[in-house]
C-alpha atoms as a PDB file:
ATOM      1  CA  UNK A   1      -2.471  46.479 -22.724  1.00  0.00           C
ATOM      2  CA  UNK A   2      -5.123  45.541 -19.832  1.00  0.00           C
ATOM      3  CA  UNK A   3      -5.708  42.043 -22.021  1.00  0.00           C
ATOM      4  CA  UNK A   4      -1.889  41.220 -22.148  1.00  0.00           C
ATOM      5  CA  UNK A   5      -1.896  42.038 -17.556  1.00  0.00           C
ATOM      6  CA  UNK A   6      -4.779  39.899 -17.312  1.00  0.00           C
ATOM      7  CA  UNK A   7      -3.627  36.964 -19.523  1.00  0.00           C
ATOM      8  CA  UNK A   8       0.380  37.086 -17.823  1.00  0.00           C
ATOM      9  CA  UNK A   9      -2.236  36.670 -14.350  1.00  0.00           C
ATOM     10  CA  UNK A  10      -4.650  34.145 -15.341  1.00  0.00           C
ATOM     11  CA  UNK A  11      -1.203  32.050 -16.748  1.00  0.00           C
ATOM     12  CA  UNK A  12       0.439  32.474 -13.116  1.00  0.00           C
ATOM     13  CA  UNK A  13      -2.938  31.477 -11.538  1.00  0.00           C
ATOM     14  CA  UNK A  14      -2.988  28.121 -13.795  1.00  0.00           C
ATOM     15  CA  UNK A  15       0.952  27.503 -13.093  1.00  0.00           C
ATOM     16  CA  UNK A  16       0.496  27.841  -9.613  1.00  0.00           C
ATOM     17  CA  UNK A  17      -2.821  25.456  -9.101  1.00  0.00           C
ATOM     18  CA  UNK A  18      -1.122  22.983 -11.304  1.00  0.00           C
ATOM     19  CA  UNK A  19       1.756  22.464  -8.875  1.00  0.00           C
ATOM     20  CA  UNK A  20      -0.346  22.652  -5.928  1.00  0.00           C
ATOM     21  CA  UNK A  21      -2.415  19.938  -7.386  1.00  0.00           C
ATOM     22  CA  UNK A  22       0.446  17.741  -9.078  1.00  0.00           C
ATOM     23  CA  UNK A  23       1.873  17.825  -5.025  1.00  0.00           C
ATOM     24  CA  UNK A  24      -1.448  16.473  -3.538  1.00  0.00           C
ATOM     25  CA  UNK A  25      -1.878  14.363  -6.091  1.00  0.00           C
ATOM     26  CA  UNK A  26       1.574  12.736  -5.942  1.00  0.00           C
ATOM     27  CA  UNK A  27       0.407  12.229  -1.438  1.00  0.00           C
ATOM     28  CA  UNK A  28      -2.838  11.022  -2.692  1.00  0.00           C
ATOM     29  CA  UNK A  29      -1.955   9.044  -5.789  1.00  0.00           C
ATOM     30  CA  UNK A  30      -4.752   6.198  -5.938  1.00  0.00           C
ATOM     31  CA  UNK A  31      -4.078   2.669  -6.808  1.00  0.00           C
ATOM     32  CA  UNK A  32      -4.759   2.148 -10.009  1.00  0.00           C
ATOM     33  CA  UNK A  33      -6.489  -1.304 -11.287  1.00  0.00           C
ATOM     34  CA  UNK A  34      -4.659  -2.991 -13.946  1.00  0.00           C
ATOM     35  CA  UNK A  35      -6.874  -2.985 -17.340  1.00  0.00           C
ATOM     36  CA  UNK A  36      -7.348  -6.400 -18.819  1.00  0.00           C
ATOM     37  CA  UNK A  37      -5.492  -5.106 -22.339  1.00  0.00           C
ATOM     38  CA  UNK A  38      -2.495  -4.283 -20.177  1.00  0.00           C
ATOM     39  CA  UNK A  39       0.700  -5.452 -21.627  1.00  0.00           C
ATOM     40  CA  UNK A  40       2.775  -7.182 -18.892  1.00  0.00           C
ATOM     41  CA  UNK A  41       6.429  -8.271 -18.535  1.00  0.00           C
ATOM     42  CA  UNK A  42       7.250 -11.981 -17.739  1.00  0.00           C
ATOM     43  CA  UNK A  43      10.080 -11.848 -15.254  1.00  0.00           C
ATOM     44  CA  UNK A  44      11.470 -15.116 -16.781  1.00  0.00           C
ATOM     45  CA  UNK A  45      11.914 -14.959 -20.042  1.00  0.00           C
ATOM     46  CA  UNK A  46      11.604 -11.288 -20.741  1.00  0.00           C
ATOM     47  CA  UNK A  47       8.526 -11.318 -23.115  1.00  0.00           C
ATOM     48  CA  UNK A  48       5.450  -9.364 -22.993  1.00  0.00           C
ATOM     49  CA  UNK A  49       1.934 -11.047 -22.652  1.00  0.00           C
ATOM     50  CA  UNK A  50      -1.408  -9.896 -22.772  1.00  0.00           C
ATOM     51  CA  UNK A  51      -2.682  -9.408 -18.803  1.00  0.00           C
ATOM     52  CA  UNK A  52      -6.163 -11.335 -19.754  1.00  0.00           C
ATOM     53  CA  UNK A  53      -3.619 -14.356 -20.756  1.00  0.00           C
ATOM     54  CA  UNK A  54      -0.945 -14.106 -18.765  1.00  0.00           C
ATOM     55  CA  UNK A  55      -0.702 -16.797 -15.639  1.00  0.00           C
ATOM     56  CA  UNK A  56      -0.384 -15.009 -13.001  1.00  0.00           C
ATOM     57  CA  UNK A  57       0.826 -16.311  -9.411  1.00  0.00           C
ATOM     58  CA  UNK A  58       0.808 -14.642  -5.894  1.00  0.00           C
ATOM     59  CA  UNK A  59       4.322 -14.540  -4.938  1.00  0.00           C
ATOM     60  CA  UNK A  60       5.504 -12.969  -1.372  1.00  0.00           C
ATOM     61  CA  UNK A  61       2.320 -11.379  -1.450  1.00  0.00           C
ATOM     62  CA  UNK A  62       2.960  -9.940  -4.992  1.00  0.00           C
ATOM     63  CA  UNK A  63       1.063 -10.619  -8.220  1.00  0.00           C
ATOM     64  CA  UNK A  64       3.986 -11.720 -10.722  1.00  0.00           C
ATOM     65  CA  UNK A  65       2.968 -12.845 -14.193  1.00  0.00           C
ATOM     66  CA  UNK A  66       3.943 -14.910 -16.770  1.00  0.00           C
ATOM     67  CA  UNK A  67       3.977 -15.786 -20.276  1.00  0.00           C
ATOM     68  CA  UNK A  68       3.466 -19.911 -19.545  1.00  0.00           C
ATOM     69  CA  UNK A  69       3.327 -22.495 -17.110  1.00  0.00           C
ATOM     70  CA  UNK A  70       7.227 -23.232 -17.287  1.00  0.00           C
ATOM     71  CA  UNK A  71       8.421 -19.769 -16.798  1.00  0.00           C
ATOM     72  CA  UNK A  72       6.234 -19.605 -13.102  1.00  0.00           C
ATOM     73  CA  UNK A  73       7.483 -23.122 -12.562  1.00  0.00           C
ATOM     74  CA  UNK A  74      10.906 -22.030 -13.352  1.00  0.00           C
ATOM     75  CA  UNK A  75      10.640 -19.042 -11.542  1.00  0.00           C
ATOM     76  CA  UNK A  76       9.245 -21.115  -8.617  1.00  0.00           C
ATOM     77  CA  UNK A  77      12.649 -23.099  -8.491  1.00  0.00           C
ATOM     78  CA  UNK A  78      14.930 -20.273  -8.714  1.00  0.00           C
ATOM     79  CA  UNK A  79      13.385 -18.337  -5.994  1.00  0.00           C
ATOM     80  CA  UNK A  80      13.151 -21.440  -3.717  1.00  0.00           C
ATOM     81  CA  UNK A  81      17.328 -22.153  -4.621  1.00  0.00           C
ATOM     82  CA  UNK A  82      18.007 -18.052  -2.952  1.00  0.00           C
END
């Protein structure tokens, strides 16, 4: 009976220090670096491309990436058209 208080305890204990830490982490939440086997979106034409292959262009301060050297051009026109 003195197992089963002390396990329904230590289970509160971890529930507790789990949300604390899931709440600082979510204040503290570093940026994380992009790994090179990343799988990103081209904004263009919709397809995925490997990060290490992918041309990527600053854009408004951003890094946006693409799948080829039309869809950035392409890209390039549309967003100087808005």
């Amino acid at each position: 009976m003195r197992g089963l208080l002390y396990a329904a305890v230590l289970v509160l204990i971890v529930i507790v220090v789990s949300r604390a830490l899931n709440a600082w982490r979510r204040g503290v939440e570093p940026v994380r670096a992009p790994r090179r086997d990343e799988l990103v979106k081209d904004p263009v034409c919709q397809t995925y491309v490997v990060l290490s292959r992918a041309i990527t262009e600053e854009i408004d301060g951003t890094l946006t990436h693409f799948c080829s050297r039309e869809c950035a051009a392409r890209f390039a026109r549309r967003e100087r058209r808005r």
